[in-house]
Protein backbone atom coordinates (compact mmCIF):
# COMPACT_ATOMS: atom_id res chain seq x y z
CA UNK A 1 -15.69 15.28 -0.74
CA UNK A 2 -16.97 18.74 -1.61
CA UNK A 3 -17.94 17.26 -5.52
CA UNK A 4 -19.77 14.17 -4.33
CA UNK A 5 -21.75 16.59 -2.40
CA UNK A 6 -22.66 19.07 -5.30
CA UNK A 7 -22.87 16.07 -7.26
CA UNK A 8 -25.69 14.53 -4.73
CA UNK A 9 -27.56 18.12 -5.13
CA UNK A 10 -27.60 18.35 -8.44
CA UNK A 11 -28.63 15.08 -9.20
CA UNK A 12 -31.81 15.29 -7.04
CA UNK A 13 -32.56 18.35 -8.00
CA UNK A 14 -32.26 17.70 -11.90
CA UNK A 15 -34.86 14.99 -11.32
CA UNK A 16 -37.28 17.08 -9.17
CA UNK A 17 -37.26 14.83 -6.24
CA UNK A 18 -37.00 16.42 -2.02
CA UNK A 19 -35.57 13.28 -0.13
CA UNK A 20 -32.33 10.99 0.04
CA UNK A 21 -32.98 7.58 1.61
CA UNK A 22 -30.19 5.59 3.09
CA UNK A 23 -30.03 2.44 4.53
CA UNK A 24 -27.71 2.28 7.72
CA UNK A 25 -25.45 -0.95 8.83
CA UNK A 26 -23.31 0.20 11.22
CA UNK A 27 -20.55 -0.16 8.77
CA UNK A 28 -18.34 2.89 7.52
CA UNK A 29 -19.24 2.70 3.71
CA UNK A 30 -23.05 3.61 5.12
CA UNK A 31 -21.86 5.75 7.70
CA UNK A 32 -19.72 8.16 4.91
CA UNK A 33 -23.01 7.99 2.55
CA UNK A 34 -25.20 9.52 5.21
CA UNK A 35 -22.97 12.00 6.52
CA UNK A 36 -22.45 12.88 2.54
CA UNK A 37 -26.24 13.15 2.09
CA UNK A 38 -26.79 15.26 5.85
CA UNK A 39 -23.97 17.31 4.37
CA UNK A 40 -25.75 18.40 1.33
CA UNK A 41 -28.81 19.79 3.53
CA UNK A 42 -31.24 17.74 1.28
CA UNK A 43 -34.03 16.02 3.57
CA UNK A 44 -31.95 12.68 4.72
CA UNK A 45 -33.68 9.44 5.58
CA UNK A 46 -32.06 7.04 7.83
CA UNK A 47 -33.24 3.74 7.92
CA UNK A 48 -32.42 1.03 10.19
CA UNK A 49 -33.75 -2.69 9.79
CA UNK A 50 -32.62 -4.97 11.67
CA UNK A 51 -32.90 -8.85 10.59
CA UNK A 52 -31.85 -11.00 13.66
CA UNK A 53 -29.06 -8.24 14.14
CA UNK A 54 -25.59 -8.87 16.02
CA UNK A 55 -26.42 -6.37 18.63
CA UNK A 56 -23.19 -4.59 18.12
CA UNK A 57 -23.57 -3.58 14.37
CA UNK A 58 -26.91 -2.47 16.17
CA UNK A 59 -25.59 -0.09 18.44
CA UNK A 60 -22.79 1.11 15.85
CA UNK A 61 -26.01 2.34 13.56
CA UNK A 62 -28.34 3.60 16.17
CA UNK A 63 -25.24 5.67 17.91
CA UNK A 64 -24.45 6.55 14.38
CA UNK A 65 -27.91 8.33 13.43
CA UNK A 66 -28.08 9.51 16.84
CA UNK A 67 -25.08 11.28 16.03
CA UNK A 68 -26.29 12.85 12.67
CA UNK A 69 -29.53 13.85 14.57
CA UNK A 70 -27.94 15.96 16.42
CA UNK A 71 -25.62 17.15 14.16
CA UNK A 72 -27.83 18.03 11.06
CA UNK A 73 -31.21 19.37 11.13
CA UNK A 74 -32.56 17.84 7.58
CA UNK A 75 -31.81 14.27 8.91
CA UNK A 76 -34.74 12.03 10.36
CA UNK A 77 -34.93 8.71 11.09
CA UNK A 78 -36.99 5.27 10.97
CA UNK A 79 -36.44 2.07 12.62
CA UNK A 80 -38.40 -1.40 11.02
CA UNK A 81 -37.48 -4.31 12.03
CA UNK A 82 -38.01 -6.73 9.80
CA UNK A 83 -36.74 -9.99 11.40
CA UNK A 84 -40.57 -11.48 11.87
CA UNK A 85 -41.23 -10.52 8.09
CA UNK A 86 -37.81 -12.80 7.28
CA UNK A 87 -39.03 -15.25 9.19
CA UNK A 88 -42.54 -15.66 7.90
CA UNK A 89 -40.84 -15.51 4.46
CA UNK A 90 -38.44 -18.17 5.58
CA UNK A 91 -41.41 -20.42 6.62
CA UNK A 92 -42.70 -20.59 3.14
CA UNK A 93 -40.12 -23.06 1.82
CA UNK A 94 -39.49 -26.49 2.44
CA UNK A 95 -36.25 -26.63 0.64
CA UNK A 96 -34.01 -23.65 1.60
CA UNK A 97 -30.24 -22.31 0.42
CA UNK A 98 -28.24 -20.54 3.13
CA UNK A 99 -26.59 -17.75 0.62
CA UNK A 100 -29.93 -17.81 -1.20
CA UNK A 101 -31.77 -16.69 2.33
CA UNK A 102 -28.82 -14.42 3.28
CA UNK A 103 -29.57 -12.91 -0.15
CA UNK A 104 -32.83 -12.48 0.59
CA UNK A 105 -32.40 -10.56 3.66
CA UNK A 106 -30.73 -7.65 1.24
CA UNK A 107 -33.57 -7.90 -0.91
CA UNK A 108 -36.25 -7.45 1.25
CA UNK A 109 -34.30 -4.01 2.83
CA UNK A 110 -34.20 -2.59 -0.81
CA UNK A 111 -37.66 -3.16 -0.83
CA UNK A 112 -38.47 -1.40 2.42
CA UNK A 113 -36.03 1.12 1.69
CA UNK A 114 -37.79 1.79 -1.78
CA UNK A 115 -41.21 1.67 0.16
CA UNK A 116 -40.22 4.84 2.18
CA UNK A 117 -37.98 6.51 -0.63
CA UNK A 118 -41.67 6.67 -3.43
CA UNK A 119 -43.55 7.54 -0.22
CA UNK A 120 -41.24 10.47 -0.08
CA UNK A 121 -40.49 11.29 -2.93
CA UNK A 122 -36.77 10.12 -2.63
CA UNK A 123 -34.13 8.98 -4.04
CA UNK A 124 -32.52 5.16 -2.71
CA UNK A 125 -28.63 5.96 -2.16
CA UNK A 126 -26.50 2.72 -2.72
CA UNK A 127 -23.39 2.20 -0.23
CA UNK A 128 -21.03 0.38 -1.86
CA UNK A 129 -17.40 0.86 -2.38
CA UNK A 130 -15.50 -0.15 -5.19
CA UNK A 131 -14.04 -2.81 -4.39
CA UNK A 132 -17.37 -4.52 -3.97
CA UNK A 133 -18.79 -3.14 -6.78
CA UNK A 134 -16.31 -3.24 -9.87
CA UNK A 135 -13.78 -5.11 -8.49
CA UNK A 136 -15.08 -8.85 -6.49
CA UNK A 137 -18.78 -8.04 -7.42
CA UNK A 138 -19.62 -8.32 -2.97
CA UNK A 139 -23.02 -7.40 -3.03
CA UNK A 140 -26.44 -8.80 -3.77
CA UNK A 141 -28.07 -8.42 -7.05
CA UNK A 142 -31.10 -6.32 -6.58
CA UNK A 143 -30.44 -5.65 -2.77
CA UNK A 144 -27.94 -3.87 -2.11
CA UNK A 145 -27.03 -3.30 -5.56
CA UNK A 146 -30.62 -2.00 -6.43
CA UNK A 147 -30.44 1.57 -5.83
CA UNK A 148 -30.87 4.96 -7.31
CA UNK A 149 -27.24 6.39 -7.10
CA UNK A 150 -24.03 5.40 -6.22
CA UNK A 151 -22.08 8.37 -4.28
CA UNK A 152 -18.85 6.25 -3.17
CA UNK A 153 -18.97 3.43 -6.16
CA UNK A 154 -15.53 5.10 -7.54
CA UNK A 155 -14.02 5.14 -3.74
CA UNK A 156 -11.36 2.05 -2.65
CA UNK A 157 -12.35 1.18 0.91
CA UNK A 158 -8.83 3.44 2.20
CA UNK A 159 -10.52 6.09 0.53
CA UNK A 160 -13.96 5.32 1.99
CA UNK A 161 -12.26 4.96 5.60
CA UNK A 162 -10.67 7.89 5.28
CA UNK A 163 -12.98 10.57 3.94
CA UNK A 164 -15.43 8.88 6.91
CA UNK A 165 -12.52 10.31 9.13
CA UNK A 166 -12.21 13.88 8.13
CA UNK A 167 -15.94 14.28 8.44
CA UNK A 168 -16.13 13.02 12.17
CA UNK A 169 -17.57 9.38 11.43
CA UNK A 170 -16.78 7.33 14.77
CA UNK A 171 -13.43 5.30 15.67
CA UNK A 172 -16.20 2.63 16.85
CA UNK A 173 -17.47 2.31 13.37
CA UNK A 174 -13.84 3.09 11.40
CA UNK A 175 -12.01 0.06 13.43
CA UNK A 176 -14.99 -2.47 12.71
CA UNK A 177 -14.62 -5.11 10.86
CA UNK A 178 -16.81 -5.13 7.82
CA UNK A 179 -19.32 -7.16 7.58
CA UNK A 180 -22.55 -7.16 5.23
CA UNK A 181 -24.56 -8.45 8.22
CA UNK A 182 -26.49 -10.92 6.09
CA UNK A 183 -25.68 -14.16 8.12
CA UNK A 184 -27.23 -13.77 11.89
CA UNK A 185 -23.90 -14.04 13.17
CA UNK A 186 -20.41 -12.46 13.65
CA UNK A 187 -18.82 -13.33 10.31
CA UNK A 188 -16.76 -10.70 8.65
CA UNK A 189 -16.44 -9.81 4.93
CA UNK A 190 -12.91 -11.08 5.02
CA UNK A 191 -14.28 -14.31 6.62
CA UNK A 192 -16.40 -14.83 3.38
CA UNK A 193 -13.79 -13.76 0.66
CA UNK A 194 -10.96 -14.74 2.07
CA UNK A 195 -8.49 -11.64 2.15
CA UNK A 196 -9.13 -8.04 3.25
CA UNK A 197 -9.74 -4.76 1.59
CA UNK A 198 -6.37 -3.78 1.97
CA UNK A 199 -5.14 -6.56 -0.23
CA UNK A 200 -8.57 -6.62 -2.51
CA UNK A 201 -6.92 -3.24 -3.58
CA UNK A 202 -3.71 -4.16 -4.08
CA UNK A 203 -4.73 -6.77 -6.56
CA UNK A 204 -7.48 -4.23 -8.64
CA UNK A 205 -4.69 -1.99 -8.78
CA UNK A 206 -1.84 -4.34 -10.34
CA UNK A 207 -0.30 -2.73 -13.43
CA UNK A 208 0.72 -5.32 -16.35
CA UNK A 209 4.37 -4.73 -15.43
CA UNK A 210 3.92 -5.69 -11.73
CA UNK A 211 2.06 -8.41 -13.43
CA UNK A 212 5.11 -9.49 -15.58
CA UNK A 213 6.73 -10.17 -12.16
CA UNK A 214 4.57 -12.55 -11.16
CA UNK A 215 6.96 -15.32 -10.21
CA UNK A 216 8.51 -13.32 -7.51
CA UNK A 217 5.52 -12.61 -6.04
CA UNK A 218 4.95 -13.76 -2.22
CA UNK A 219 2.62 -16.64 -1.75
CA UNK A 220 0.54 -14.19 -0.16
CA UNK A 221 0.70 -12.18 -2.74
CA UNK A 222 -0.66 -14.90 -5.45
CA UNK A 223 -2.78 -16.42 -3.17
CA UNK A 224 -4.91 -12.78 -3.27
CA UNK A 225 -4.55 -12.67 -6.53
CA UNK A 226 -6.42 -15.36 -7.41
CA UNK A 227 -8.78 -14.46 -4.59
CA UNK A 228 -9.58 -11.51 -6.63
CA UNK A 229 -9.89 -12.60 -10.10
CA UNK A 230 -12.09 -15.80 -8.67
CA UNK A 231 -14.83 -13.66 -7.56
CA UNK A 232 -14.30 -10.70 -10.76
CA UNK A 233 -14.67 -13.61 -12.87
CA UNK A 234 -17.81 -15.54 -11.07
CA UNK A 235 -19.70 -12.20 -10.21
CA UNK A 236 -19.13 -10.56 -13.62
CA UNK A 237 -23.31 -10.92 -14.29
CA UNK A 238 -23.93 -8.56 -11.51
CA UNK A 239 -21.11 -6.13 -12.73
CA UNK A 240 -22.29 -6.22 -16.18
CA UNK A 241 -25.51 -4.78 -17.78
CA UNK A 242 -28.22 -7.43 -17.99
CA UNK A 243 -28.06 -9.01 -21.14
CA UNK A 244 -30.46 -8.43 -23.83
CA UNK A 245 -31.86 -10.67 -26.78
CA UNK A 246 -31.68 -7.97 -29.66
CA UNK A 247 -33.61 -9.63 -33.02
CA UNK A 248 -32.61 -10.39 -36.57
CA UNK A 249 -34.73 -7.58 -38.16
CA UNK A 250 -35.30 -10.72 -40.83
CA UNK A 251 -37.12 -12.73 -38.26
């Protein structure tokens, strides 16, 4: 916990910037993040922005900055709400794509969140875990996958859950089920992939000798499995560096 902190400090102060920007859900993976960056004493930015909103995840976030307001003097907060600017952007096309919308309800946060991090000279702070990040790839490309830094990438979601413990982060936000809010309505992120953290873990973590076993595996057990390696293997373009045309020197 201690190193992430340093780690957050040095890095904003090696690039001459005052602020840390964060985006809050109402989920634990943004609730750790924040309570990193208050922890660090670095000017904190909490931002909240709502897109048609499930008014719990709602009241997990607002009670959540509340709760580092009060707690740590370099944290502010803004509210936008940016369900009107969705819809307007909805409006423009005739043909739409659910994911493609749900997508784009990321996108436009990272650009509000960027908006308010150049206005203050700060730094966007991503929130994902792991598991999303290196291991199924759950997260949008250039939403909330475009950030500045990535304090909790190298964290499983156990880890996430319980370093959000030890530094006081709610039971109301540790026993919610995670969701990426993206949809308008109550689905979980275990509803979309199809098994939980807990097993998404199990499977990034399987050794080539466990692996040689196979056979005796639970049909559970292989049913995650391929879970896992059907999203690694479909997401792999956001996991990967964008690829780049390099020239024949002879052209």
């Amino acid at each position: 916990m201690n190193e992430i902190i340093e780690w957050l400090k040095s890095y904003i102060n090696n690039n001459g910037l005052d602020t840390f920007v964060v985006g809050i859900s109402g989920g634990v993976d943004s609730a750790l993040v924040s309570t990193l960056c208050a922890e660090s004493g670095i000017p904190t930015i909490l931002v909240s922005m709502p897109i048609h909103q499930q008014q719990n995840e709602l009241n997990r976030a607002n009670n959540h900055i509340s709760w580092l307001e009060k707690k740590y003097s370099n944290v502010s907060k803004i509210e936008i709400d940016l369900t009107n600017l969705y819809d307007n952007f909805e409006s423009l096309f005739k043909k739409v794509n659910e994911l493609a919308l749900a997508n784009s309800r990321a996108r436009l946060r990272m650009t509000t969140l960027y908006q308010i991090a150049q206005t203050n000279r700060g730094l966007v702070v991503g929130t994902g875990n792991k598991v999303e990040d290196f291991g199924v790839g759950f997260f949008t490309k250039y939403g909330d996958g475009g950030v500045d830094i990535s304090p909790i990438a190298d964290l499983m979601k156990s880890e996430v859950r319980e370093m959000a413990r030890e530094l006081g982060v709610s039971s109301q936000i540790l026993d919610a089920q995670p969701t990426d809010g993206l949809w308008g309505d109550s689905r979980t992120d275990e509803d979309q992939i199809g098994a939980t953290y807990d097993e998404l873990e199990w499977a990034m973590k399987v050794t080539k000798k466990e692996f040689s076993d196979y056979s005796s595996w639970s049909n559970r057990k292989k049913e995650v499995w391929g879970i896992y390696n059907r999203f690694n293997d479909i997401n792999k373009h956001k996991m990967r560096p964008i690829p780049v045309f390099i020239k024949n020197n002879k052209i």
